[in-house]
C-alpha atoms as a PDB file:
ATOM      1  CA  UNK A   1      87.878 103.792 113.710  1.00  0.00           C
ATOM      2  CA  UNK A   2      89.116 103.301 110.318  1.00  0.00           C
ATOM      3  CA  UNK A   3      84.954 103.105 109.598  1.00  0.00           C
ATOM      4  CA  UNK A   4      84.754 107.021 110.277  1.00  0.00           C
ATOM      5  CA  UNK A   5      87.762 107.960 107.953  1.00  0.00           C
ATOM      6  CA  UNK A   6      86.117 106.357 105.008  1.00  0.00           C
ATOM      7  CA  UNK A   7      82.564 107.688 106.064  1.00  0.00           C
ATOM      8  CA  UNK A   8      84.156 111.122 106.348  1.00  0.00           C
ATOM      9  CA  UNK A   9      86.615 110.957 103.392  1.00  0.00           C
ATOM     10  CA  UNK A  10      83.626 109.621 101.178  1.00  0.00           C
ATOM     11  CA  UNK A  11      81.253 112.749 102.260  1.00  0.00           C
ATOM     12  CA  UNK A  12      83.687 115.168 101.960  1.00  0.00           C
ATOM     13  CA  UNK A  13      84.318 113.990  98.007  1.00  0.00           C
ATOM     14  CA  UNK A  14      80.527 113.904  97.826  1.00  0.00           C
ATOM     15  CA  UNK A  15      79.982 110.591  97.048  1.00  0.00           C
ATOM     16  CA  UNK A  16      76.824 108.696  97.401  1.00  0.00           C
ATOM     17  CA  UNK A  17      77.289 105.613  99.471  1.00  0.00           C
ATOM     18  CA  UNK A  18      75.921 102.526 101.848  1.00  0.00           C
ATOM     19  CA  UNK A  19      78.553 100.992 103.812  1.00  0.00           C
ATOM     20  CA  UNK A  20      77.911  99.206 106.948  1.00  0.00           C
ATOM     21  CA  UNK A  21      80.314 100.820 110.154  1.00  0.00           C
ATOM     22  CA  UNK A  22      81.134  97.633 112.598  1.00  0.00           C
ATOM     23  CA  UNK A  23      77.908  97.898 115.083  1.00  0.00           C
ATOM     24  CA  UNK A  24      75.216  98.428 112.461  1.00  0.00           C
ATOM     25  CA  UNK A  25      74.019  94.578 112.615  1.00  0.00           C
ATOM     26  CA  UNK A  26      74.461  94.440 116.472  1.00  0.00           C
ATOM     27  CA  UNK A  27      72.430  97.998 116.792  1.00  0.00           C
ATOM     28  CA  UNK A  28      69.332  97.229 114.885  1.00  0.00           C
ATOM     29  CA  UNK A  29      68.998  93.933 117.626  1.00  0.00           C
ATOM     30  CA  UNK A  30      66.170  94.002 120.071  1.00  0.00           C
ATOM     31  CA  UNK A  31      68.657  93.286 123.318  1.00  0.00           C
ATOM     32  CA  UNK A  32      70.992  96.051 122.267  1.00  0.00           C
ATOM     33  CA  UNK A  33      68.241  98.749 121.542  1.00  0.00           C
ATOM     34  CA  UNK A  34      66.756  97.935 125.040  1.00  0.00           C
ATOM     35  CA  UNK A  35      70.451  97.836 126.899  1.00  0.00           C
ATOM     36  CA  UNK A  36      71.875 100.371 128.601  1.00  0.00           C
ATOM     37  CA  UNK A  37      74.732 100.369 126.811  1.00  0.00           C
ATOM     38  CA  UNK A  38      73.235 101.986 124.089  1.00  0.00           C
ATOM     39  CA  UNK A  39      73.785 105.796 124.553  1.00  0.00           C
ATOM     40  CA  UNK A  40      70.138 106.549 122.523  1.00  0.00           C
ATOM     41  CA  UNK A  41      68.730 105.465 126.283  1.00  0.00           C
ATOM     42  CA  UNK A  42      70.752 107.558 128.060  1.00  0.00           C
ATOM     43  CA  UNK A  43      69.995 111.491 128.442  1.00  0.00           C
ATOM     44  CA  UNK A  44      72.189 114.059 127.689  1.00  0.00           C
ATOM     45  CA  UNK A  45      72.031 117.773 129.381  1.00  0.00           C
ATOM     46  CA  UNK A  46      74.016 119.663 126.536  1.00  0.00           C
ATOM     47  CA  UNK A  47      74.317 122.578 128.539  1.00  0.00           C
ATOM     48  CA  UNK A  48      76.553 121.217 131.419  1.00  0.00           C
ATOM     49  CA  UNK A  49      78.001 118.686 129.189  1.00  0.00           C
ATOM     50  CA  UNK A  50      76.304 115.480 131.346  1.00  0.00           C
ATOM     51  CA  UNK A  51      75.036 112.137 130.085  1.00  0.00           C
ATOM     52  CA  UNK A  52      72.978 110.507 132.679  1.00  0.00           C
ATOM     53  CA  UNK A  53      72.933 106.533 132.884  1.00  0.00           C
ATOM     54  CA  UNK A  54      69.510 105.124 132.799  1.00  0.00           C
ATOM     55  CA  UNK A  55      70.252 103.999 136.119  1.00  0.00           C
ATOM     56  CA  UNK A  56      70.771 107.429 137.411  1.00  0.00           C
ATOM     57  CA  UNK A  57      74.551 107.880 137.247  1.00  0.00           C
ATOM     58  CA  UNK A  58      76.120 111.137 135.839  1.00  0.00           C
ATOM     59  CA  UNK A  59      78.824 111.222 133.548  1.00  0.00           C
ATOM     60  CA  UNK A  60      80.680 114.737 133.695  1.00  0.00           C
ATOM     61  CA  UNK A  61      82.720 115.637 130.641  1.00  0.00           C
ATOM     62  CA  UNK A  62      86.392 115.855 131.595  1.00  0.00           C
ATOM     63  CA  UNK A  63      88.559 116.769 128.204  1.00  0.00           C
ATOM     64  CA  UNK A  64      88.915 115.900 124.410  1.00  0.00           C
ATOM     65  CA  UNK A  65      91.886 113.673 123.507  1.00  0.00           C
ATOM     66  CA  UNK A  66      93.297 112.969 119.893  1.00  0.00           C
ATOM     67  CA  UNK A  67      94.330 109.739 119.366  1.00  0.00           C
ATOM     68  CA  UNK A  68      95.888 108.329 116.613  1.00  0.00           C
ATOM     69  CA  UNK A  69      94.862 105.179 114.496  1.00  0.00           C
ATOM     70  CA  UNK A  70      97.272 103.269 113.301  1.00  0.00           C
ATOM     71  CA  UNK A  71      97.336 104.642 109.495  1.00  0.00           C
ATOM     72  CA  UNK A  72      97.793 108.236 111.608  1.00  0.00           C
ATOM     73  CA  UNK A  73      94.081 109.214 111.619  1.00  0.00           C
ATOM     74  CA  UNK A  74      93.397 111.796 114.110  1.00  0.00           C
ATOM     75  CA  UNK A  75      90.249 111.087 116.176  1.00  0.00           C
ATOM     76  CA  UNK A  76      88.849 113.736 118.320  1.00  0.00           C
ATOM     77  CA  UNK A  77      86.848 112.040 121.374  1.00  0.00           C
ATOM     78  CA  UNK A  78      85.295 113.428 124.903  1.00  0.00           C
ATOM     79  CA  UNK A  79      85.734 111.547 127.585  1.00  0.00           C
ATOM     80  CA  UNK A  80      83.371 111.846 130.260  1.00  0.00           C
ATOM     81  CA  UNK A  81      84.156 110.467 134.176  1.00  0.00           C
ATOM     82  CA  UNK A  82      81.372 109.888 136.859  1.00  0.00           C
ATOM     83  CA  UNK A  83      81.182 111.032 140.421  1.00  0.00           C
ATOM     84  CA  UNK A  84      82.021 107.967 142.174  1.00  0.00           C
ATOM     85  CA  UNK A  85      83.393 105.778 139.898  1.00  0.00           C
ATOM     86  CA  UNK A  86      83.271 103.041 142.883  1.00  0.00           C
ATOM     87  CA  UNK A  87      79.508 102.471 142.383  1.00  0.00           C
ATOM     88  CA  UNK A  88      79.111 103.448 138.793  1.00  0.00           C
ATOM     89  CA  UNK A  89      78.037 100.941 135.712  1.00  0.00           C
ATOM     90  CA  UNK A  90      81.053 102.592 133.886  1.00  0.00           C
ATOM     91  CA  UNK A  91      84.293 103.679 135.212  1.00  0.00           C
ATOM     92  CA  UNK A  92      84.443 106.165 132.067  1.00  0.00           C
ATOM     93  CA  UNK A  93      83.388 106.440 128.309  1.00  0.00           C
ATOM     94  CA  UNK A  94      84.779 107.943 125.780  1.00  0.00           C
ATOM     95  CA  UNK A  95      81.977 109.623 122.653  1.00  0.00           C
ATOM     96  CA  UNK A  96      83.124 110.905 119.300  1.00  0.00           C
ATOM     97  CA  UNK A  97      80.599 113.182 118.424  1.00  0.00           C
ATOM     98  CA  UNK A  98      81.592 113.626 114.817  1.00  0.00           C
ATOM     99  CA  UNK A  99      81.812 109.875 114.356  1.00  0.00           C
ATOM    100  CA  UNK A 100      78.115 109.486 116.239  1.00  0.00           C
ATOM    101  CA  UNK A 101      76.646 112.100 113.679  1.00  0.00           C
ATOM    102  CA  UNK A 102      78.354 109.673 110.436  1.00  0.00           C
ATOM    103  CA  UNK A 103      76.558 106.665 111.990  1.00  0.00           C
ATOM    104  CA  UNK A 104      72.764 108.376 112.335  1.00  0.00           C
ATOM    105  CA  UNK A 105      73.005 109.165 108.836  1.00  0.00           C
ATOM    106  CA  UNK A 106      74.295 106.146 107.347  1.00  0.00           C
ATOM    107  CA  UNK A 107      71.931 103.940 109.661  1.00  0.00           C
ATOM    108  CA  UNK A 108      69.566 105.984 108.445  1.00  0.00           C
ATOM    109  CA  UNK A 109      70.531 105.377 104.374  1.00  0.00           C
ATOM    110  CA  UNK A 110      70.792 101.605 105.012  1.00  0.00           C
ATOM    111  CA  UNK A 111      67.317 100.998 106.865  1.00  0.00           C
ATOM    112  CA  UNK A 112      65.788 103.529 103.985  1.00  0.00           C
ATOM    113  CA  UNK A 113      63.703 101.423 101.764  1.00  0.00           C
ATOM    114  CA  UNK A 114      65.970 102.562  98.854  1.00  0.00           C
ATOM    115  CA  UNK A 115      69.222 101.764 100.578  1.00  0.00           C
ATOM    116  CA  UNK A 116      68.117  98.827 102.300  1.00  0.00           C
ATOM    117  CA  UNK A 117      66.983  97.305  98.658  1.00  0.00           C
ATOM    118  CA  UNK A 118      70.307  98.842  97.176  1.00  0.00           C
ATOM    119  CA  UNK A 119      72.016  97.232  99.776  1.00  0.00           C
ATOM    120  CA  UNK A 120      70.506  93.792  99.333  1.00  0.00           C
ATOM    121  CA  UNK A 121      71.885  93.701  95.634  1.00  0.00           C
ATOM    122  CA  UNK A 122      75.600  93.059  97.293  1.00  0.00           C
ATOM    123  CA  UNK A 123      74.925  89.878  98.326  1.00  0.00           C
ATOM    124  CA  UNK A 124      73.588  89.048  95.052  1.00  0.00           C
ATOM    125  CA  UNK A 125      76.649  90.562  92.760  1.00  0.00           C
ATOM    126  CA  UNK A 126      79.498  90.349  94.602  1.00  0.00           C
ATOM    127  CA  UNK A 127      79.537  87.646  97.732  1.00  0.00           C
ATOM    128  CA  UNK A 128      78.730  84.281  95.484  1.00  0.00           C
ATOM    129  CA  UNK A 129      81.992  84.872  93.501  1.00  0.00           C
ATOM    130  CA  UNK A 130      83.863  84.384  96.614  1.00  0.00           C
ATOM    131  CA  UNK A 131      81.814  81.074  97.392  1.00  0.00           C
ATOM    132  CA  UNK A 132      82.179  80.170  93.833  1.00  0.00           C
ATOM    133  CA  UNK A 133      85.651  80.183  94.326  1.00  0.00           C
ATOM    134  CA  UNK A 134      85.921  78.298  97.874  1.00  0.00           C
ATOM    135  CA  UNK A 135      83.754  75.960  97.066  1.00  0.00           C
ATOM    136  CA  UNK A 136      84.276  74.963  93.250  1.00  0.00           C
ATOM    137  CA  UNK A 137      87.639  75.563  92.465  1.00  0.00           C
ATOM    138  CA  UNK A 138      88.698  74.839  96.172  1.00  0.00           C
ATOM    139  CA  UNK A 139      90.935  78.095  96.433  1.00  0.00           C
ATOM    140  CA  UNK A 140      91.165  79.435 100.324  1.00  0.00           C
ATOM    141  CA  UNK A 141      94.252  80.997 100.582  1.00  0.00           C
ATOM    142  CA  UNK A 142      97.295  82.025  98.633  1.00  0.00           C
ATOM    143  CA  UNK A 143      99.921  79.629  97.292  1.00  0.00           C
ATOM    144  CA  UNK A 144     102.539  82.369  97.229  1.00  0.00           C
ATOM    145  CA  UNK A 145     104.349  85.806  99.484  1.00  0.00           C
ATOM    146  CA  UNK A 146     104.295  88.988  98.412  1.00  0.00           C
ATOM    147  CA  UNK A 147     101.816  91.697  97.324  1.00  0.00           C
ATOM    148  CA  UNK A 148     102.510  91.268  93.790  1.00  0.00           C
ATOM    149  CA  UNK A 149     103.022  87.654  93.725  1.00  0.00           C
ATOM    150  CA  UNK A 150      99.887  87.332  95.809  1.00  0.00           C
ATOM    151  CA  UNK A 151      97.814  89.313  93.064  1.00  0.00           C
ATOM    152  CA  UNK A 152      99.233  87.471  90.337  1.00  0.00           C
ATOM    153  CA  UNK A 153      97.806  84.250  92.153  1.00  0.00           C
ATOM    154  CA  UNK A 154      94.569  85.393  93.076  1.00  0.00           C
ATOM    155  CA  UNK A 155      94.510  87.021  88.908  1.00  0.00           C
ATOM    156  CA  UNK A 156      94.582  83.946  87.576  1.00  0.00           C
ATOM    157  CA  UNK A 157      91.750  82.368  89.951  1.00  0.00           C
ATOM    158  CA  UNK A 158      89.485  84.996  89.135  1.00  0.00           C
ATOM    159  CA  UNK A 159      90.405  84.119  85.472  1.00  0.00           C
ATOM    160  CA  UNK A 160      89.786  80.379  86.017  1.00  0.00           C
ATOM    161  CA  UNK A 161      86.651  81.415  87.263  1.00  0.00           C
ATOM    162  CA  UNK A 162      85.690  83.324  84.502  1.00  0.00           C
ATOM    163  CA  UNK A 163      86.792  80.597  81.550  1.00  0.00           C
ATOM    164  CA  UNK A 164      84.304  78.344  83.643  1.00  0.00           C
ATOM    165  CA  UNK A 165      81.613  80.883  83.429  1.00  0.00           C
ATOM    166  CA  UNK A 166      81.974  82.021  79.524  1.00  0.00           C
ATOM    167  CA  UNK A 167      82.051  77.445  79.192  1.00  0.00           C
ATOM    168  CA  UNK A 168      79.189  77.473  80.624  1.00  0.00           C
ATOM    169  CA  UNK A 169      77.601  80.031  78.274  1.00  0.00           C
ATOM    170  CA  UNK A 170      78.248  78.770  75.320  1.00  0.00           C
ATOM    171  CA  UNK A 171      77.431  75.078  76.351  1.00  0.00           C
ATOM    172  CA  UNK A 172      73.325  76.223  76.848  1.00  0.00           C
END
């Protein structure tokens, strides 16, 4: 849930951003759109707070709980219980409305033609240096402990890399 904090924290500053939450990839697929499992198949009757299965199944709300991540983000979520949980799909679900809304809009940013161009442009700037740095100068993990011992190792292979990019500037 660590995807809403930064999706809320990031439109509360006001800042203009694309970031894909964990289920974007695995919502756009064919099979998911078409499962039941995704809540966009299931109705909702807002005024006695039901979500109906698209088998048939009702899903009564019950009461809000706040958990806690593990940085101490509060989440506020609804948890909804059907009749006979014996024969039901679902024993229960919880649905974080808030969290819901942050998603629409920012699948709706990144499918945009603008975001979804914008978007493409991170594989292109920032992903290669990390294959650059696998592959060429064969570094895949840390030689050292420590956070700052750790940064000063991964400083200078970022540095390597770069002294192998300005060589190969000035050689064409």
């Amino acid at each position: 849930m660590e995807a809403k904090k930064n999706l809320e924290t990031l439109d509360n500053l006001g800042i203009d951003h694309l970031i894909k939450y964990n289920m974007f990839d695995k919502e756009q697929t064919k099979k998911f759109q078409k499962s039941s499992k995704n809540l966009k198949n299931w109705d909702y009757d807002a005024e006695n707070q039901i979500f109906i299965h698209p088998d048939g199944t009702q899903y009564h709300f019950h009461h809000v709980y706040h958990p806690k991540t593990t940085t101490g983000y509060r989440l506020e979520k609804e948890m909804y219980y059907p009749v006979n949980r014996e024969t039901a799909p679902q024993k229960s679900f919880s649905f974080n409305r808030k969290y819901q809304y942050l998603k629409e809009n920012e699948s709706a940013k990144l499918l945009s033609e603008d975001g979804s161009a914008l978007f493409a442009c991170r594989k292109i700037d920032v992903e290669p240096v990390f294959g650059q740095i696998k592959q060429n100068l064969g570094f895949r993990r840390t030689h050292l402990r420590g956070k700052d011992k750790v940064k000063t190792d991964i400083g200078l292979v970022l540095m390597a890399n770069n002294i192998i990019k300005v060589q190969k500037r000035l050689i064409n």
